[in-house]
Protein backbone atom coordinates (compact mmCIF):
# COMPACT_ATOMS: atom_id res chain seq x y z
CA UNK A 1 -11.61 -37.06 -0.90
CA UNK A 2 -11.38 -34.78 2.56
CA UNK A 3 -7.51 -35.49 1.64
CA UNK A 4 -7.20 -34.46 -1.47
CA UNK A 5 -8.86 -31.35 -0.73
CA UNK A 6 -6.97 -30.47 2.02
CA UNK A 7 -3.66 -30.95 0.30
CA UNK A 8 -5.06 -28.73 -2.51
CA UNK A 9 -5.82 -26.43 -0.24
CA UNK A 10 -2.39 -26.37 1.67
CA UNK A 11 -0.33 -26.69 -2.05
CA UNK A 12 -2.82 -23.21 -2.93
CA UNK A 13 -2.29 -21.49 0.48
CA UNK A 14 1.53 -22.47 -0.32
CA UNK A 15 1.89 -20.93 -3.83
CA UNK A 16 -0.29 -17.49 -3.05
CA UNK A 17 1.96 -17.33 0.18
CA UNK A 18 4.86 -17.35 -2.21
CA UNK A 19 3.63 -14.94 -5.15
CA UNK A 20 1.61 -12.16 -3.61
CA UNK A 21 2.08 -11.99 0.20
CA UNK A 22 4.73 -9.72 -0.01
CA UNK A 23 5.55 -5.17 -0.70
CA UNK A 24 6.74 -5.97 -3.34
CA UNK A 25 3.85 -7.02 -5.40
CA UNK A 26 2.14 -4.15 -4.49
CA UNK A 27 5.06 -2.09 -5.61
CA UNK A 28 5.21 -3.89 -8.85
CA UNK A 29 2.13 -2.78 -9.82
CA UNK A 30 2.43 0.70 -8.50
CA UNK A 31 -0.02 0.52 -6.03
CA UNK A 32 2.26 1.73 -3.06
CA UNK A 33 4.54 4.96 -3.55
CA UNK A 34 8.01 3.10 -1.74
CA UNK A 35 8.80 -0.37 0.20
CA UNK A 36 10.78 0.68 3.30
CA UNK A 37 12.42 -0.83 6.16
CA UNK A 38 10.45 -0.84 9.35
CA UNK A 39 13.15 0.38 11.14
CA UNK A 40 13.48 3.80 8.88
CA UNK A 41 9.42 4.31 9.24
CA UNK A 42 9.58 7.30 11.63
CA UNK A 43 12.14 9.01 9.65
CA UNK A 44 10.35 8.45 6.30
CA UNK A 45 6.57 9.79 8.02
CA UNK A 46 8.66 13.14 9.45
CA UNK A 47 10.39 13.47 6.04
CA UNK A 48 7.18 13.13 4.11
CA UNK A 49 5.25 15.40 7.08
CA UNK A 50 7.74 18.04 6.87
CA UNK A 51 7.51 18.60 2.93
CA UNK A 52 3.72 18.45 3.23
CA UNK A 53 3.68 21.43 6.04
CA UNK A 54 4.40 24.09 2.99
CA UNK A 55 2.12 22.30 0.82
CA UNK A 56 -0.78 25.34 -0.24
CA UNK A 57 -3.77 23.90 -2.49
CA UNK A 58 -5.59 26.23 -3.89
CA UNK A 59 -9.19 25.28 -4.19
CA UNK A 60 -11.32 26.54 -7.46
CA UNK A 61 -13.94 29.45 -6.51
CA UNK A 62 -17.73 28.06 -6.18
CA UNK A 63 -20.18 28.44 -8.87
CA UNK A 64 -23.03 28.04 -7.10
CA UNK A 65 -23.99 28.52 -3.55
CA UNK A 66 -22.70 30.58 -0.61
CA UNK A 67 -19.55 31.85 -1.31
């Protein structure tokens, strides 16, 4: 029985290794913006910094409270 379960276990680890341990996925479902290369991950960050730096929000006036 200790067998069986372990190669369940293994054949389990095996097939959610396969179908959601990768960007990807998380792209697929929009749940990341972009899947880069590691390698281009400084020049990404200082692109995305650099059009942030301009970036003004403007926040809604209070209602209540100390103005």
């Amino acid at each position: 029985e200790a067998d069986d379960s372990e190669a369940m276990r293994a054949r389990m680890v095996k097939e959610y290794k396969a179908e959601l341990m990768h960007p990807y996925y998380a792209a697929e479902r929009g749940l990341v913006d972009d899947v880069i290369d590691p390698a281009e991950t400084r020049a990404v960050l200082i692109a995305s910094l650099a059009m942030l730096k301009t970036k003004h929000a403007d926040l809604p006036s209070r209602k209540h409270g100390n103005p």
